[in-house]
Protein backbone atom coordinates (compact mmCIF):
# COMPACT_ATOMS: atom_id res chain seq x y z
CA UNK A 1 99.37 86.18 81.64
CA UNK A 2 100.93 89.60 82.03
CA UNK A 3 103.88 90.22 84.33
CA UNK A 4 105.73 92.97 85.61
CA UNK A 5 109.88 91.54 85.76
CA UNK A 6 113.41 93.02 86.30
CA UNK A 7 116.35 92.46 84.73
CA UNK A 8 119.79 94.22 85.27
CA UNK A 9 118.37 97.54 86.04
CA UNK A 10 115.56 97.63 83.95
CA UNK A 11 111.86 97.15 84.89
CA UNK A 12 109.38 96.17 82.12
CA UNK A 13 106.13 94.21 81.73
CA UNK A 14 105.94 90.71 79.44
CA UNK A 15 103.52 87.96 78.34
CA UNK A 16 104.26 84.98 80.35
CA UNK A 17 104.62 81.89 78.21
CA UNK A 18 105.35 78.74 80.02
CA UNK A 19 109.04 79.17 81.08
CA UNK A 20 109.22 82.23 78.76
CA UNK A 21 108.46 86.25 79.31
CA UNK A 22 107.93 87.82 75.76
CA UNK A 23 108.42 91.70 75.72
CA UNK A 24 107.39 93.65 73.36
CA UNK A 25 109.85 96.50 72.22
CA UNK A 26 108.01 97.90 69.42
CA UNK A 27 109.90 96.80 66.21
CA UNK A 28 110.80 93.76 67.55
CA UNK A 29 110.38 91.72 70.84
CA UNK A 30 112.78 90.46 73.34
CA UNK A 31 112.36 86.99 74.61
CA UNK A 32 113.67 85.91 78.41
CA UNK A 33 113.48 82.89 80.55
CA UNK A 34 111.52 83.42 83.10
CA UNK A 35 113.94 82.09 85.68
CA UNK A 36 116.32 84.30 84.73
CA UNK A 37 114.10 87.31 86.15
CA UNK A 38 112.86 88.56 89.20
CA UNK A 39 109.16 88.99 89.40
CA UNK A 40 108.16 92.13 90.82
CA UNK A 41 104.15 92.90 91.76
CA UNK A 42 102.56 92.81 88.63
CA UNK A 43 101.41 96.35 88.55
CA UNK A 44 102.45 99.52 90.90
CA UNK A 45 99.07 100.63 92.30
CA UNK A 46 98.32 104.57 93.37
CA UNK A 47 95.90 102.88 95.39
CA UNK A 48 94.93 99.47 97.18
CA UNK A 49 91.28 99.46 97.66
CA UNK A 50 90.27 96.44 99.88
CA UNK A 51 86.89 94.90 100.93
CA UNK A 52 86.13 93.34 104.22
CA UNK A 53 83.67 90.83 104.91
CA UNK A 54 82.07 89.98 101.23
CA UNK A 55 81.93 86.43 101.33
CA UNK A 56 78.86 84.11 102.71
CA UNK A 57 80.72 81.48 103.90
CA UNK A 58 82.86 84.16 106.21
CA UNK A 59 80.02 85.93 107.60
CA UNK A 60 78.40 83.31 108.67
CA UNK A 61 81.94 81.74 110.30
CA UNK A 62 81.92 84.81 112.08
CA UNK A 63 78.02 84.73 112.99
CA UNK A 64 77.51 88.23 111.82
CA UNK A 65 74.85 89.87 109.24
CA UNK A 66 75.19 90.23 105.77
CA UNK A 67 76.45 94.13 105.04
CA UNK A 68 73.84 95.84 102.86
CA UNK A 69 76.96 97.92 101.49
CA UNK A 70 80.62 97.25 100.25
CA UNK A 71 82.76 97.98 103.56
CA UNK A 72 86.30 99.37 101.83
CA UNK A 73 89.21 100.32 103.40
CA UNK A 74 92.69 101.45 101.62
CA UNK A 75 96.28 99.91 102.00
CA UNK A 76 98.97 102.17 101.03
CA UNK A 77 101.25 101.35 97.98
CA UNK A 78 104.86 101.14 99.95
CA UNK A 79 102.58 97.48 101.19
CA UNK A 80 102.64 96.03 97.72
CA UNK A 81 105.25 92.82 97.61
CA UNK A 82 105.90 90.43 94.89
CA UNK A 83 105.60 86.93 94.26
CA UNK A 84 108.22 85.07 96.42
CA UNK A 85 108.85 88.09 98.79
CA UNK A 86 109.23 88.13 102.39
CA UNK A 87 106.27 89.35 104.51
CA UNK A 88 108.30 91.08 107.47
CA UNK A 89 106.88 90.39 110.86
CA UNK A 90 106.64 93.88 112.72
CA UNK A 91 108.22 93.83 116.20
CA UNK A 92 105.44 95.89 117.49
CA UNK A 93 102.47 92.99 116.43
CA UNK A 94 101.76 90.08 118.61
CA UNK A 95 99.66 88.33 115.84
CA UNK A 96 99.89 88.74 112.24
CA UNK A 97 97.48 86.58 110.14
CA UNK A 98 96.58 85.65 106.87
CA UNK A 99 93.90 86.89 104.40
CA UNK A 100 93.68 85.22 101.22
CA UNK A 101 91.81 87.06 98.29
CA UNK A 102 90.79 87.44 94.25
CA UNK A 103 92.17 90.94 93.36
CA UNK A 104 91.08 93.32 90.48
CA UNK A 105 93.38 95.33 88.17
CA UNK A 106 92.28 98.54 86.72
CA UNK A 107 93.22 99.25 83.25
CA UNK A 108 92.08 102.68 82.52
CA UNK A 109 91.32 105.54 84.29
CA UNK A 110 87.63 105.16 85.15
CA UNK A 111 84.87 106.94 87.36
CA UNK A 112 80.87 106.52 88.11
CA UNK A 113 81.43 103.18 86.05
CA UNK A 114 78.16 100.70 85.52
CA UNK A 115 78.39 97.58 86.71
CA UNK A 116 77.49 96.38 83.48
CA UNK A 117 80.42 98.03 81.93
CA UNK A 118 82.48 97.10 84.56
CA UNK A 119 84.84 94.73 82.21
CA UNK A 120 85.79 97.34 79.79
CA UNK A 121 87.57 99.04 82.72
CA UNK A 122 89.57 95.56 84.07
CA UNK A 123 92.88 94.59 82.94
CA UNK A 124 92.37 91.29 84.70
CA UNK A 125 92.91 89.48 88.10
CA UNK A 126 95.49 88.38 90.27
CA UNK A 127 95.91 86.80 94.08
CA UNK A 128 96.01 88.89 96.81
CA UNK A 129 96.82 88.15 100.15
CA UNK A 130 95.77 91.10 102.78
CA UNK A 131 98.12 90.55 105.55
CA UNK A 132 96.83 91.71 109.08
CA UNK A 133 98.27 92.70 112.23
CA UNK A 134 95.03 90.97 114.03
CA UNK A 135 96.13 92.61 117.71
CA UNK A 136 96.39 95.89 116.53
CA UNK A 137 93.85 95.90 114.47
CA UNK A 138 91.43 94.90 117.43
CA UNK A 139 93.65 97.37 120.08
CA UNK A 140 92.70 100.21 117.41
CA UNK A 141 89.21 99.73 116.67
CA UNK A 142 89.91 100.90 112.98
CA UNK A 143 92.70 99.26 110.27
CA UNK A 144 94.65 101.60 108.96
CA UNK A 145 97.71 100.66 111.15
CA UNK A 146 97.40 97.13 111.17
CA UNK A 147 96.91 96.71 106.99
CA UNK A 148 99.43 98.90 106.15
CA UNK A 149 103.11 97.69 107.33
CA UNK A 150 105.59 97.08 104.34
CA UNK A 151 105.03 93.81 103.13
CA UNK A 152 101.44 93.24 104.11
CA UNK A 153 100.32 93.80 100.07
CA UNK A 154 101.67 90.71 98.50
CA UNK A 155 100.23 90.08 94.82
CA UNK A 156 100.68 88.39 91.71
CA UNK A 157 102.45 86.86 90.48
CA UNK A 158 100.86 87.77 87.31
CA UNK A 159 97.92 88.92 85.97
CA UNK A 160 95.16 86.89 83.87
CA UNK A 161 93.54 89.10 81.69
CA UNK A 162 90.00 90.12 81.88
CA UNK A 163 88.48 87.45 79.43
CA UNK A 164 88.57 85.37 82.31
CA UNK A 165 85.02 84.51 84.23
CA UNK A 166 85.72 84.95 88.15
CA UNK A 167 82.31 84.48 89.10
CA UNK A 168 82.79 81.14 90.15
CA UNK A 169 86.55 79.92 90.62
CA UNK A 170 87.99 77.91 93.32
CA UNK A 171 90.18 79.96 95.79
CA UNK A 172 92.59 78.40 98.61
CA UNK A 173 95.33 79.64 100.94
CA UNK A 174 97.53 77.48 102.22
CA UNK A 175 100.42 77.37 105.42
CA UNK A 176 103.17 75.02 104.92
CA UNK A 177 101.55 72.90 102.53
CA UNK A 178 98.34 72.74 105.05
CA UNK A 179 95.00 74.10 103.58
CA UNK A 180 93.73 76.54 105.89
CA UNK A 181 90.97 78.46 103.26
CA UNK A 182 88.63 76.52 100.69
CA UNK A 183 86.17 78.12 98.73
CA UNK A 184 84.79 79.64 95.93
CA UNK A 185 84.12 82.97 94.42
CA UNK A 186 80.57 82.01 93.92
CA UNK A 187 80.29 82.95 97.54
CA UNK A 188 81.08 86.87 96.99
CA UNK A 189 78.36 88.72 98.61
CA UNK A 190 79.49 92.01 96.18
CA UNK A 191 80.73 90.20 92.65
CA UNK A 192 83.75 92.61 90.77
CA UNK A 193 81.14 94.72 88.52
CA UNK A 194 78.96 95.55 91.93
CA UNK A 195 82.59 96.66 93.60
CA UNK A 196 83.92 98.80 90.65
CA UNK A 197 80.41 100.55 90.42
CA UNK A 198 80.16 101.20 94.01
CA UNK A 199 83.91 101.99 94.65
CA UNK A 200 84.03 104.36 91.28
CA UNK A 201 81.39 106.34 92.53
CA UNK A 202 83.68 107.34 95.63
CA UNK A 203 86.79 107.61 93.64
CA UNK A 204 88.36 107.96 90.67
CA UNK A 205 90.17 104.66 89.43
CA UNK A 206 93.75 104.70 87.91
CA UNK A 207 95.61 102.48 85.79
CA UNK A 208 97.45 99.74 88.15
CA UNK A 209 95.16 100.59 91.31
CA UNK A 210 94.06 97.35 92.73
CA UNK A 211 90.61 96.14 94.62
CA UNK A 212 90.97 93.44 96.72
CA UNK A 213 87.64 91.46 96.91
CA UNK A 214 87.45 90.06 100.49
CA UNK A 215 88.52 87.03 102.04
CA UNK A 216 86.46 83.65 102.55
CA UNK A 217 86.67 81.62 105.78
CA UNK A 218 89.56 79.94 107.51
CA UNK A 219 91.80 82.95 108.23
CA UNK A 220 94.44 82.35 110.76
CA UNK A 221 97.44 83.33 111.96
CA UNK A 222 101.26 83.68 110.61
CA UNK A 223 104.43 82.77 112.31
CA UNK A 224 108.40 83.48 111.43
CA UNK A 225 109.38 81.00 109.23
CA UNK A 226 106.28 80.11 107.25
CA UNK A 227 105.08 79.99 103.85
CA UNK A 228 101.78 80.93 102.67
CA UNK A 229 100.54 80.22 99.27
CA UNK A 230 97.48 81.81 98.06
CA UNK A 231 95.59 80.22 94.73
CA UNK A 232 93.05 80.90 92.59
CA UNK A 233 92.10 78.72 90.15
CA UNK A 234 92.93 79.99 86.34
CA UNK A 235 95.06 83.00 87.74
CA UNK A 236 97.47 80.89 89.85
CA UNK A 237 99.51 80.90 93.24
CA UNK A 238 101.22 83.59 94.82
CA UNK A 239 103.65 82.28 97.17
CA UNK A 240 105.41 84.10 100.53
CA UNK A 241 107.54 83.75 103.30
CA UNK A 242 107.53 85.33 106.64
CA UNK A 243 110.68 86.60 108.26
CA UNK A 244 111.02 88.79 111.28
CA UNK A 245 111.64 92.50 110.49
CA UNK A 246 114.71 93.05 112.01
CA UNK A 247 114.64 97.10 112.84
């Protein structure tokens, strides 16, 4: 596991071993306890690419067709929030919910990538959670405003590397304790090589950008005062709070 950690006033990425974060300074390596440092999001994306409605199970829970095309849409970076953060309730949203996801990390800067070469370009995956103001989103017609408050980007908290086989791995989100999404990746309509290939054709991919794959059935809605865990199994669970934003 790779995560991105502060300490003092210094921001650097580590291995995550156990209770441990080893970071490598070149000559040598420093070694921290892992409770002794806060866990930022695990990379700082130029861009959030997201994907609506890619899985089965959702479609269907919604009673609507099968898209013959990836449907993406972008969050901006000043979303992104780190494992244990507070998702901030905007005073202007009457219903904020829930959208637990796998997320992709690119690793290099890629474009017009194949899906078959789609791994050489991951640096691995991490839980996502795309956090919707469901009111506005509907009042809108389109999603910009209602994916993009501060906050509504939690990730992490770390990143498995890319070794790891996500074609099939249990995912879950749960709100105070109670499981609200069950499912499995198996049930992606567009798997991660079909996304990069379709999304790299549109735009070039950087280093830290992040595609969030979709979310599976169940999603529901957020109050003040809750916690929301999101986990995927192998990668791990990315856990929030929500507090109301107070400007």
């Amino acid at each position: 596991m790779i995560g991105r950690f502060k300490y003092d006033n210094e921001v650097f990425h580590g291995k995550v071993r156990g209770d441990r974060v080893i970071v490598d300074r070149g000559l040598y390596s420093d070694t921290f306890l892992l409770s002794d440092l806060e866990i930022l999001p695990p990379s700082y994306p130029g861009k959030i690419i997201c994907v609506g409605l890619n899985y089965i199970d959702h479609a269907r829970e919604l009673g609507m067709p099968l898209p013959k095309n990836p449907l993406i849409f972008l969050k901006p970076p000043s979303a992104i929030l780190g494992h244990t953060g507070k998702i901030e309730y905007p005073d202007q949203a009457e219903r904020v919910d829930y959208e637990g996801e796998l997320a992709v990390v690119i690793g290099k800067r890629c474009k017009n990538v194949r899906s078959h070469e789609a791994g050489s370009v991951i640096m691995g995956y991490t839980c996502f959670n795309d956090v919707t103001a469901r009111d506005l989103q509907k009042e809108d017609g389109q999603w910009t405003r209602s994916k993009s408050f501060d906050t509504f980007a939690p990730f992490g908290p770390f990143i498995r590397d890319s070794e790891l086989d996500v074609s099939d791995l249990s995912i879950r989100t749960r709100v105070n304790g109670k499981l609200r999404q069950d499912s499995r990746t198996s049930n992606l309509i567009f798997n991660v090589p079909i996304l990069i290939e379709f999304i790299s054709r549109i735009m070039t991919l950087e280093p830290g950008d992040v595609i969030a794959t979709g979310t599976p059935p169940g999603v529901g809605e957020l109050h003040e005062g809750d916690g929301v865990e999101v986990e995927i199994e192998g990668i791990g669970i990315l856990k929030n709070s929500v507090v109301r934003n107070s400007e």
